[in-house]
ModelCIF file with pLDDT and N, C-alpha, C, O atoms, coordinates in Angstrom:
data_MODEL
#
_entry.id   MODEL 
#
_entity.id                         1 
_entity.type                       polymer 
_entity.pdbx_number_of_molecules   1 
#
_entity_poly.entity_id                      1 
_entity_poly.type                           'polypeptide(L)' 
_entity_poly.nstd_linkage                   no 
_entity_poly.nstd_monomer                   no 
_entity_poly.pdbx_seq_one_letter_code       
;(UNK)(UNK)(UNK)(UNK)(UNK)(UNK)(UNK)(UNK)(UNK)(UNK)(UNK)(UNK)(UNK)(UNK)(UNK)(UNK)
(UNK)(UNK)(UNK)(UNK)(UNK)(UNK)(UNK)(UNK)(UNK)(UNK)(UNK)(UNK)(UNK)(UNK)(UNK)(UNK)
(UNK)(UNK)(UNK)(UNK)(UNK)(UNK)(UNK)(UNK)(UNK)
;
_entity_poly.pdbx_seq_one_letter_code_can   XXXXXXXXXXXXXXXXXXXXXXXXXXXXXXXXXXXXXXXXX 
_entity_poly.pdbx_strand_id                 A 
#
loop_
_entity_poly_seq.entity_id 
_entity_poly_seq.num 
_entity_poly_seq.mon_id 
_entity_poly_seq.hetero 
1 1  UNK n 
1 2  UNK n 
1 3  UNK n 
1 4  UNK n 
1 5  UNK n 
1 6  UNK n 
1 7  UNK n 
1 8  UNK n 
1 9  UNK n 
1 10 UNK n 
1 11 UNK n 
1 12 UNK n 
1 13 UNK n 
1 14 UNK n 
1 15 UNK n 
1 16 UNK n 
1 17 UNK n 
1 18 UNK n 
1 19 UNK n 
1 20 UNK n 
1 21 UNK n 
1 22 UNK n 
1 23 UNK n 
1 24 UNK n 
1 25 UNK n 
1 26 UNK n 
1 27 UNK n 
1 28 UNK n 
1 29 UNK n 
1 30 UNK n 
1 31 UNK n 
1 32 UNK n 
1 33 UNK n 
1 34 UNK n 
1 35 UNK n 
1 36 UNK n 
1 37 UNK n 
1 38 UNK n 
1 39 UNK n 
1 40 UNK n 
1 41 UNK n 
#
_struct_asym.id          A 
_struct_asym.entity_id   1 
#
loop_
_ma_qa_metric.id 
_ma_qa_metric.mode 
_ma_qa_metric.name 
_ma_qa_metric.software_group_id 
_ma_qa_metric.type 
1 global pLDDT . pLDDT 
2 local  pLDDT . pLDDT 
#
_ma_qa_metric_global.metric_id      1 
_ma_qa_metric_global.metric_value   90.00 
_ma_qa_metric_global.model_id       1 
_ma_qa_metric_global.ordinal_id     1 
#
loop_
_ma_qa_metric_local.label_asym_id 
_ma_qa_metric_local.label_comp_id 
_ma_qa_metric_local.label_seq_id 
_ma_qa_metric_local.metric_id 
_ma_qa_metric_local.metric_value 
_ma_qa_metric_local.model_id 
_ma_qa_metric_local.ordinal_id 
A UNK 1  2 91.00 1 1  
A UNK 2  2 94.00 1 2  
A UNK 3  2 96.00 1 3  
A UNK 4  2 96.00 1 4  
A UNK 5  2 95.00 1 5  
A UNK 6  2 96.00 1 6  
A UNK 7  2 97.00 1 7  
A UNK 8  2 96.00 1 8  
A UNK 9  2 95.00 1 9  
A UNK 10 2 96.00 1 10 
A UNK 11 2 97.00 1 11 
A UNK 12 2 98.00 1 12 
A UNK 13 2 98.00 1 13 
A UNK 14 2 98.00 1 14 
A UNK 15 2 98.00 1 15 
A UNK 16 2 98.00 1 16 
A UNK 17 2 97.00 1 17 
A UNK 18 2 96.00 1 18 
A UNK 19 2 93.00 1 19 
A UNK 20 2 88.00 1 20 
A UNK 21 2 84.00 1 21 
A UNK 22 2 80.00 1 22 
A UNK 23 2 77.00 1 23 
A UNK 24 2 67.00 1 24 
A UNK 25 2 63.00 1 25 
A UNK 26 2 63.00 1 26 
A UNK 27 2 62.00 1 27 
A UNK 28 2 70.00 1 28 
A UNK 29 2 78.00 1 29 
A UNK 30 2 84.00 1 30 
A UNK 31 2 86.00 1 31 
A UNK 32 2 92.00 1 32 
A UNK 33 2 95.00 1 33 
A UNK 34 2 97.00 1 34 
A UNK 35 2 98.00 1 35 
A UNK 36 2 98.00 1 36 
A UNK 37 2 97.00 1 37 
A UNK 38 2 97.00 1 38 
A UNK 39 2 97.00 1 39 
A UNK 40 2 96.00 1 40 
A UNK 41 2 96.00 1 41 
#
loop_
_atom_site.group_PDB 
_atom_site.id 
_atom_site.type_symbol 
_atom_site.label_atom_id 
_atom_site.label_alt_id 
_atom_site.label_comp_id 
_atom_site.label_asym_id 
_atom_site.label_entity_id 
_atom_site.label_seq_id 
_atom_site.pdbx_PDB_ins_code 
_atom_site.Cartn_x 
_atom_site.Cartn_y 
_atom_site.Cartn_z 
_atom_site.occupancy 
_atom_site.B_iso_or_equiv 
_atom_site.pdbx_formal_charge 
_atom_site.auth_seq_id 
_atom_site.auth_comp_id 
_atom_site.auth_asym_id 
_atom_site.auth_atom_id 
_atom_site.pdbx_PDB_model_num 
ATOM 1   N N  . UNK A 1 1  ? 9.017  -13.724 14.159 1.00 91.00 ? 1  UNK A N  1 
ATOM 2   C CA . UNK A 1 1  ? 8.306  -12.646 13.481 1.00 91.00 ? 1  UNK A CA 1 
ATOM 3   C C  . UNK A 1 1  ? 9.066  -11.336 13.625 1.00 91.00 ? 1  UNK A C  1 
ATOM 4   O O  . UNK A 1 1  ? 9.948  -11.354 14.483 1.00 91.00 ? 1  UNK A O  1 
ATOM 5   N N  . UNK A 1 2  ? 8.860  -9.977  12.818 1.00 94.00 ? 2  UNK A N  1 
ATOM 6   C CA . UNK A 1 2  ? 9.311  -9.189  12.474 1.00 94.00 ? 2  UNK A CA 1 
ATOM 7   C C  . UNK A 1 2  ? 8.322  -8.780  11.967 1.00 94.00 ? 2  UNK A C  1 
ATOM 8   O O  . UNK A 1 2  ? 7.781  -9.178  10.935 1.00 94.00 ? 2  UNK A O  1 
ATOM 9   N N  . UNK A 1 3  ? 7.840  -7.471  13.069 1.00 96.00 ? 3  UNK A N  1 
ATOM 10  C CA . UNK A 1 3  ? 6.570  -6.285  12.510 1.00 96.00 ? 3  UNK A CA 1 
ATOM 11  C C  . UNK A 1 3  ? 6.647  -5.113  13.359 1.00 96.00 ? 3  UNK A C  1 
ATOM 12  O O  . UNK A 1 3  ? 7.381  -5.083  14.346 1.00 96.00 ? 3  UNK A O  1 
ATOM 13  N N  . UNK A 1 4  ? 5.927  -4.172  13.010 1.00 96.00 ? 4  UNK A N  1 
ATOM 14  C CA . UNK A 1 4  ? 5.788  -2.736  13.283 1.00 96.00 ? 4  UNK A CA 1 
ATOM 15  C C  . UNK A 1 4  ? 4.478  -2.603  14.238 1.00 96.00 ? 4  UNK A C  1 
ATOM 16  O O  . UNK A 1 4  ? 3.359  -2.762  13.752 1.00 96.00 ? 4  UNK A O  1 
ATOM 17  N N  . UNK A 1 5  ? 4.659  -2.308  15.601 1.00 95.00 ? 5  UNK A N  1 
ATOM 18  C CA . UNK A 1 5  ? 4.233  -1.754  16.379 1.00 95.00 ? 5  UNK A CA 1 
ATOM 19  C C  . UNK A 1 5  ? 3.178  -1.388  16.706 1.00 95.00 ? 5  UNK A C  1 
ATOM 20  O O  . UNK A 1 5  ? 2.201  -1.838  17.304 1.00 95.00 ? 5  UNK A O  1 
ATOM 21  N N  . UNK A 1 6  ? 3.826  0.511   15.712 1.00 96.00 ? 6  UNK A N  1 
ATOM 22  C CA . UNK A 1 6  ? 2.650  1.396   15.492 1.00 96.00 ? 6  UNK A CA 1 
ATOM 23  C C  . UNK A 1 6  ? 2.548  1.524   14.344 1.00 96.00 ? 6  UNK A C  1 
ATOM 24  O O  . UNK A 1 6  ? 3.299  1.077   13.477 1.00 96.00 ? 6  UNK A O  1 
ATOM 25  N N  . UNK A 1 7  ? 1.185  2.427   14.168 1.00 97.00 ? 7  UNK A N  1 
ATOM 26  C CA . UNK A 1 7  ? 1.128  2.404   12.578 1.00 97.00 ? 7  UNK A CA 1 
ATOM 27  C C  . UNK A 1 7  ? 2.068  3.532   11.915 1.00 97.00 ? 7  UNK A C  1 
ATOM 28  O O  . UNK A 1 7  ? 2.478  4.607   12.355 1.00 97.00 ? 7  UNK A O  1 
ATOM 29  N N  . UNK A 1 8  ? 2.258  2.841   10.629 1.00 96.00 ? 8  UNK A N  1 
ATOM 30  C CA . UNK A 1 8  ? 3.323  3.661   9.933  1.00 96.00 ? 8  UNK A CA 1 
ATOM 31  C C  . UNK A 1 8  ? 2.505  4.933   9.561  1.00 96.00 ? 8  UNK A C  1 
ATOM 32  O O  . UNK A 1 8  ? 1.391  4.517   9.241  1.00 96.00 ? 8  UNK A O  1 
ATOM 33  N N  . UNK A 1 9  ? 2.538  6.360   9.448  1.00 95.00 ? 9  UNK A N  1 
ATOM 34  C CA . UNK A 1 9  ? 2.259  7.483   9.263  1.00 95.00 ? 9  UNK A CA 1 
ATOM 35  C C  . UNK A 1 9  ? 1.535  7.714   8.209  1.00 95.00 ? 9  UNK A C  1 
ATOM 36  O O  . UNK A 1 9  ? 0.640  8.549   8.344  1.00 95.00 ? 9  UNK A O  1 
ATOM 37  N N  . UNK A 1 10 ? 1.704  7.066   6.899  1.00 96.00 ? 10 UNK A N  1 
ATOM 38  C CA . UNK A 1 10 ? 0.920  6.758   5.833  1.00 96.00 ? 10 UNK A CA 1 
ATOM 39  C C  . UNK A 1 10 ? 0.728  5.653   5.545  1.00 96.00 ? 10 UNK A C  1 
ATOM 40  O O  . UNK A 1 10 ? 1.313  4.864   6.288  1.00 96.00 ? 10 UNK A O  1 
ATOM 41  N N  . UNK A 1 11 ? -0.089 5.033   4.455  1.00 97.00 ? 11 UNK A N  1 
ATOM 42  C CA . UNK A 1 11 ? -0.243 3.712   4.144  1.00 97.00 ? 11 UNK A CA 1 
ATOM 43  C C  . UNK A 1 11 ? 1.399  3.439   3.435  1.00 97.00 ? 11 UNK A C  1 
ATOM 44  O O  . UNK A 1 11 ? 2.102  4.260   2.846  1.00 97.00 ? 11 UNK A O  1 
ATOM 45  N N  . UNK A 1 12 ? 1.683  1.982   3.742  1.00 98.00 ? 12 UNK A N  1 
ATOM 46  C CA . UNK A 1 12 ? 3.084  1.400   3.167  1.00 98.00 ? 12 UNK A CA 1 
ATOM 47  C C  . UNK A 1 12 ? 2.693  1.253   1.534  1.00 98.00 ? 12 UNK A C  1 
ATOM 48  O O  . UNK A 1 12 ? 1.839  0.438   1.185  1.00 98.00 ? 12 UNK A O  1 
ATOM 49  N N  . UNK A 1 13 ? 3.409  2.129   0.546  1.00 98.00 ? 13 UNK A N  1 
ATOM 50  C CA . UNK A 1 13 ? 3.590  1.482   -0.758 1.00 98.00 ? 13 UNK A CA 1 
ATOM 51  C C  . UNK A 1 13 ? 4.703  0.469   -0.982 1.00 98.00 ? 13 UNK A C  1 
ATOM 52  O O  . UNK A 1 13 ? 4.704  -0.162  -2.038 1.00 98.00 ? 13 UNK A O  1 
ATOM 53  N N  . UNK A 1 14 ? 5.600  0.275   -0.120 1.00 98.00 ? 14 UNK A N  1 
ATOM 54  C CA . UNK A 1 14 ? 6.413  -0.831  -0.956 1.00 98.00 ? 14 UNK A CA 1 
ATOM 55  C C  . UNK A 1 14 ? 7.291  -1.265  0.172  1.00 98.00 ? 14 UNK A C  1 
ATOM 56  O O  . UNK A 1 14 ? 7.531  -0.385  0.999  1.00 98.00 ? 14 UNK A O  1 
ATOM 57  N N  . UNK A 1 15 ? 7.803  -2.405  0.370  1.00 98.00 ? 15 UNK A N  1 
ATOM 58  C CA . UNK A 1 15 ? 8.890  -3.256  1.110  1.00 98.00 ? 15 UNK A CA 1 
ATOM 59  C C  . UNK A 1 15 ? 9.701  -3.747  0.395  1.00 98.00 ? 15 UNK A C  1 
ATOM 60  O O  . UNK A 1 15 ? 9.431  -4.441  -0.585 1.00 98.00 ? 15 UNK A O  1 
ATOM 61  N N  . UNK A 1 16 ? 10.692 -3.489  0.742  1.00 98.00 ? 16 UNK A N  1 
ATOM 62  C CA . UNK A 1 16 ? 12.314 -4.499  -0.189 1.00 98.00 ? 16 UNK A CA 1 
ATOM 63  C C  . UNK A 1 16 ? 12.897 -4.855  0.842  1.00 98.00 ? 16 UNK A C  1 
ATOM 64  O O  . UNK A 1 16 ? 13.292 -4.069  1.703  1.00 98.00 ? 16 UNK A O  1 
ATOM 65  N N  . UNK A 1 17 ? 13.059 -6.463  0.892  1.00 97.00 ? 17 UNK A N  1 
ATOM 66  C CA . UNK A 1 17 ? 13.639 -6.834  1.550  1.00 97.00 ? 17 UNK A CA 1 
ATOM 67  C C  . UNK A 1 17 ? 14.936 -7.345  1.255  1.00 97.00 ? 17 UNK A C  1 
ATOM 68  O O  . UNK A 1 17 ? 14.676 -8.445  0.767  1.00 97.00 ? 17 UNK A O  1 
ATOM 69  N N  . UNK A 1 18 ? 16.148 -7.218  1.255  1.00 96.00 ? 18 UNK A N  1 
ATOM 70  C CA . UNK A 1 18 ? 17.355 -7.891  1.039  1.00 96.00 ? 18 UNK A CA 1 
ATOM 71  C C  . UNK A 1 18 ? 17.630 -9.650  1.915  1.00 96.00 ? 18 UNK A C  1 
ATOM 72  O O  . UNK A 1 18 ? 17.253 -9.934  3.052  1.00 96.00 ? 18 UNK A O  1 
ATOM 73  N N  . UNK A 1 19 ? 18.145 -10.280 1.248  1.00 93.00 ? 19 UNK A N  1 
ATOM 74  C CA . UNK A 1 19 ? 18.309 -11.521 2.021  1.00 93.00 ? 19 UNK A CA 1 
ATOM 75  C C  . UNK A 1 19 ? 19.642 -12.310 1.409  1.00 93.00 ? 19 UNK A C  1 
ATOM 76  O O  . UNK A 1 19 ? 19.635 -12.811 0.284  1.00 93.00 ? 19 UNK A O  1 
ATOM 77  N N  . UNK A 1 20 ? 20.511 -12.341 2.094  1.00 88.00 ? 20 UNK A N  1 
ATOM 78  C CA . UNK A 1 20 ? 21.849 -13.072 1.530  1.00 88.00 ? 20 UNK A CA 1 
ATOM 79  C C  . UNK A 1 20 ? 22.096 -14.522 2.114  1.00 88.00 ? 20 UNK A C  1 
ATOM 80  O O  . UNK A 1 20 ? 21.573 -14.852 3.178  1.00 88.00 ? 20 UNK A O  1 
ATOM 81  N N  . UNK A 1 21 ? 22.830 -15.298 1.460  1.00 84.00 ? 21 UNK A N  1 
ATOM 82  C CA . UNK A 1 21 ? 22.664 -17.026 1.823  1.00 84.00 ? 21 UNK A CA 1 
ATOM 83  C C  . UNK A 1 21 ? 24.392 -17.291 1.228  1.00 84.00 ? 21 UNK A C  1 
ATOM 84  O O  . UNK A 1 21 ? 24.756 -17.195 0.055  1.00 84.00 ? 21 UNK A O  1 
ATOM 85  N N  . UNK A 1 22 ? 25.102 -17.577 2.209  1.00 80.00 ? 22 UNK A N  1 
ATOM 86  C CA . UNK A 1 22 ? 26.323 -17.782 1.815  1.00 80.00 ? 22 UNK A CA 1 
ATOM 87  C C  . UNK A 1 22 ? 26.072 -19.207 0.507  1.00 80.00 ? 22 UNK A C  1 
ATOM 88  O O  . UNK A 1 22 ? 25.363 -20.154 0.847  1.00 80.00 ? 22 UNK A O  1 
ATOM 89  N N  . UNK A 1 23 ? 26.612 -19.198 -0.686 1.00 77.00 ? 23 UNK A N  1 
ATOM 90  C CA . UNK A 1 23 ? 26.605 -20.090 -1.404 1.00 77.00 ? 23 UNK A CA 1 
ATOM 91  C C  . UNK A 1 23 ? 27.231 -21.489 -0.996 1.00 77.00 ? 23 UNK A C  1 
ATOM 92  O O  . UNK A 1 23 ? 26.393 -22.384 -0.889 1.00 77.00 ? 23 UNK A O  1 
ATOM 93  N N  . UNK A 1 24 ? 28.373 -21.798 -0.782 1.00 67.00 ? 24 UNK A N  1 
ATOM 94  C CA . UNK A 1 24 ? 29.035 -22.543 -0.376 1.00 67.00 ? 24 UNK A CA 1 
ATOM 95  C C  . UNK A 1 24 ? 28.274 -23.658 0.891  1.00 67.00 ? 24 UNK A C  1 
ATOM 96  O O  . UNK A 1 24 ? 28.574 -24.840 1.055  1.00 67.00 ? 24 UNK A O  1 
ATOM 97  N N  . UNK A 1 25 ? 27.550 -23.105 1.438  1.00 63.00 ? 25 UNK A N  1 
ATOM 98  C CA . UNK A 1 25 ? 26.688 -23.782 2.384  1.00 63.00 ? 25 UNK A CA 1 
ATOM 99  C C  . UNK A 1 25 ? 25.150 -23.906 1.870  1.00 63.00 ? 25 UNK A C  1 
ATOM 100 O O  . UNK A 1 25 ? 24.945 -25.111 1.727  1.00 63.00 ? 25 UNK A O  1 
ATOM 101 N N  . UNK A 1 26 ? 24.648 -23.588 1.724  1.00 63.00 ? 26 UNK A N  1 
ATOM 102 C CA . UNK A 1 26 ? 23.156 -23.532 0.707  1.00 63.00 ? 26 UNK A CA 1 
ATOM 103 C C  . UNK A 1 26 ? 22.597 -22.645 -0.105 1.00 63.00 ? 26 UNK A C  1 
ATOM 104 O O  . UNK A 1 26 ? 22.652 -21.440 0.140  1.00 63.00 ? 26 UNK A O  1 
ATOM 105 N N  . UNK A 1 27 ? 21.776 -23.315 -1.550 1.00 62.00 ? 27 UNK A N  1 
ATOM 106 C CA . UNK A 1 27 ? 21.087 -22.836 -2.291 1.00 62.00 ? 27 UNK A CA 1 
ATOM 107 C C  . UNK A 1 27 ? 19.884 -22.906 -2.011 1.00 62.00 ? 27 UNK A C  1 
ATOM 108 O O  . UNK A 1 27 ? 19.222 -23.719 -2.656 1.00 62.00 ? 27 UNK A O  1 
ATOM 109 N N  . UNK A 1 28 ? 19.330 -22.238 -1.160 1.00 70.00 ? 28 UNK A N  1 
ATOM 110 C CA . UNK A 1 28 ? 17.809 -22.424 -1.244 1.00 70.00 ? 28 UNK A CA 1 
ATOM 111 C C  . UNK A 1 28 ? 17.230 -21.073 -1.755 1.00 70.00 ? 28 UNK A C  1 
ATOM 112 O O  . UNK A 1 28 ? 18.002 -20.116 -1.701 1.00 70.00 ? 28 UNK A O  1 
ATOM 113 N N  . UNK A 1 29 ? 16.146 -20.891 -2.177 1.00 78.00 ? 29 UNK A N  1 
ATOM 114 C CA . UNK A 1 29 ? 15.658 -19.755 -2.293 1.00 78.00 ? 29 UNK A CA 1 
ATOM 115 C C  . UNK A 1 29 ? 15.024 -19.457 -0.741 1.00 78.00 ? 29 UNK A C  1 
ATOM 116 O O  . UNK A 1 29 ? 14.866 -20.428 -0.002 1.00 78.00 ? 29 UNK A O  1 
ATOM 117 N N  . UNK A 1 30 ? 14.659 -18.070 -0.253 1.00 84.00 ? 30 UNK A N  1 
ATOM 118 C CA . UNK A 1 30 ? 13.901 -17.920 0.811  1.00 84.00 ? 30 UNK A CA 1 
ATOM 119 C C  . UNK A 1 30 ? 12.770 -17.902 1.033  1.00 84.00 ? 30 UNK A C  1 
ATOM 120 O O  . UNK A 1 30 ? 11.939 -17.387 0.286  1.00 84.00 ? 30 UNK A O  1 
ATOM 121 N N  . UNK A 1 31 ? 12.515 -18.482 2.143  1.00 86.00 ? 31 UNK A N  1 
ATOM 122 C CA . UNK A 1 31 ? 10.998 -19.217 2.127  1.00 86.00 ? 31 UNK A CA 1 
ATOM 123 C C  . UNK A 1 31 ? 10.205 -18.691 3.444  1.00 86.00 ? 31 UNK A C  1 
ATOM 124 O O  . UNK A 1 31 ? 10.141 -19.228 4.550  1.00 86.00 ? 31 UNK A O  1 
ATOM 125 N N  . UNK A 1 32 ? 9.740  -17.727 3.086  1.00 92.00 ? 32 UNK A N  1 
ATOM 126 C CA . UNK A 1 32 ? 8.944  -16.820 4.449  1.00 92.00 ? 32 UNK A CA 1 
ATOM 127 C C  . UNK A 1 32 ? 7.541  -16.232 3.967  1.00 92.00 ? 32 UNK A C  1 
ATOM 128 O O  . UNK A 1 32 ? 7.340  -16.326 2.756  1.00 92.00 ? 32 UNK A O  1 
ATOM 129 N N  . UNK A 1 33 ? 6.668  -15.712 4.641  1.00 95.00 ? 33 UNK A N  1 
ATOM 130 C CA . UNK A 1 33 ? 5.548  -15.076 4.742  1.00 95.00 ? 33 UNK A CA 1 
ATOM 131 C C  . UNK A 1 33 ? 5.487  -13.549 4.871  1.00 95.00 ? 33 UNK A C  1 
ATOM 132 O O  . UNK A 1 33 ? 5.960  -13.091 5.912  1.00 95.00 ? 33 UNK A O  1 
ATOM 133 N N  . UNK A 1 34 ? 4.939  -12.621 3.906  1.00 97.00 ? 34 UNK A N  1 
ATOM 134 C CA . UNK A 1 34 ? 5.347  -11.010 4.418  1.00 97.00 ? 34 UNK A CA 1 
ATOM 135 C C  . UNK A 1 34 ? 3.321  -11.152 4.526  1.00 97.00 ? 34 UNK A C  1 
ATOM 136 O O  . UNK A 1 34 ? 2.701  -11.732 3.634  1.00 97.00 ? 34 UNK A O  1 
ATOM 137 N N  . UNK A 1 35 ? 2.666  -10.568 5.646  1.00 98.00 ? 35 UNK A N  1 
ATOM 138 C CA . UNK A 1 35 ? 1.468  -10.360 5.776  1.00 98.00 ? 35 UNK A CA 1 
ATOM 139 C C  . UNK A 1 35 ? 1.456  -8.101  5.983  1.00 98.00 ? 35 UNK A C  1 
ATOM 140 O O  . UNK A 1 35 ? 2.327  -7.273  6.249  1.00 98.00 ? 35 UNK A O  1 
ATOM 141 N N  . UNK A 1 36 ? 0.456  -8.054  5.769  1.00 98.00 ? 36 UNK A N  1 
ATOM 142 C CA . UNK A 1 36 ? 0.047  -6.323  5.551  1.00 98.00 ? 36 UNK A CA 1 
ATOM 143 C C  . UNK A 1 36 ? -1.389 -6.502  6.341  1.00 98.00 ? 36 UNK A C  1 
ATOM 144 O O  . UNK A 1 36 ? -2.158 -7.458  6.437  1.00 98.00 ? 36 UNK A O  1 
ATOM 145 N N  . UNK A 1 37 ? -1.413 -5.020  6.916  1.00 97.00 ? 37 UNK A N  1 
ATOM 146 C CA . UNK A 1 37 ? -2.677 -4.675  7.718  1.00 97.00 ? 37 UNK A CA 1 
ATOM 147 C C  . UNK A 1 37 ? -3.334 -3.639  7.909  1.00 97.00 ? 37 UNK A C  1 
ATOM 148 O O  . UNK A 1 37 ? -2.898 -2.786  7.136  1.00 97.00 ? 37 UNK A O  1 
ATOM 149 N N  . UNK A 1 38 ? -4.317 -3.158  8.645  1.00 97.00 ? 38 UNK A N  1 
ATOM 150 C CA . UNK A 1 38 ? -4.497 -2.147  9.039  1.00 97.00 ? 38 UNK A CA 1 
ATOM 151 C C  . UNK A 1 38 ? -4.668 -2.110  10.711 1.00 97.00 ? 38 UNK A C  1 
ATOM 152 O O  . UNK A 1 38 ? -5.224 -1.229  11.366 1.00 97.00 ? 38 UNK A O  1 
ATOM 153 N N  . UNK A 1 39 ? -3.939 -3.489  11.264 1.00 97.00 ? 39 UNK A N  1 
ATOM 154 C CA . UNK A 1 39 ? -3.941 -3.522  12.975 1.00 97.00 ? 39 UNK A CA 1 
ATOM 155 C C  . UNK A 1 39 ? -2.379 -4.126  13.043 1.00 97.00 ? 39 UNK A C  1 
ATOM 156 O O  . UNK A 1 39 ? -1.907 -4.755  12.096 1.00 97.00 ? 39 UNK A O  1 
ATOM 157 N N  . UNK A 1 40 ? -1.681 -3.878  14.199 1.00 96.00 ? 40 UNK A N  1 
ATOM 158 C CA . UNK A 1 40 ? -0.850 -4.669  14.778 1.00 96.00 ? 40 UNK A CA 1 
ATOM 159 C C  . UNK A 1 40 ? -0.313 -5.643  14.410 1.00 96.00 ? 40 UNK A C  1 
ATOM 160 O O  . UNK A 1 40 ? -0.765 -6.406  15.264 1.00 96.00 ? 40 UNK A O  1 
ATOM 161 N N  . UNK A 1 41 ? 0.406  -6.346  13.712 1.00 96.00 ? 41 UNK A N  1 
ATOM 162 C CA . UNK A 1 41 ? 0.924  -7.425  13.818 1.00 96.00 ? 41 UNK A CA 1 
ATOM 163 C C  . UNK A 1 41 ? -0.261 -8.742  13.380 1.00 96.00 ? 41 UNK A C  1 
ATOM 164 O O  . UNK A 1 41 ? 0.083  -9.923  13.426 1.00 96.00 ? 41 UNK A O  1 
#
């Protein structure tokens, strides 16, 4: 996992995440979970 702490200062409008996959070794698309809150993790 990968999350924030404390709370961010205002509410989050937007996340971009970048994600690179050497070709030559696999095509997969990425396959993860992004969850949002108003507590911790």
């Amino acid at each position: 996992f990968i999350f924030n702490n404390s709370a961010w200062p205002s509410n989050i409008n937007k996340i971009t995440i970048v994600l690179k996959v050497k070709v030559a070794q696999t095509m997969y698309d990425p396959a993860y979970t992004l969850y949002v809150g108003q507590e911790a993790h």
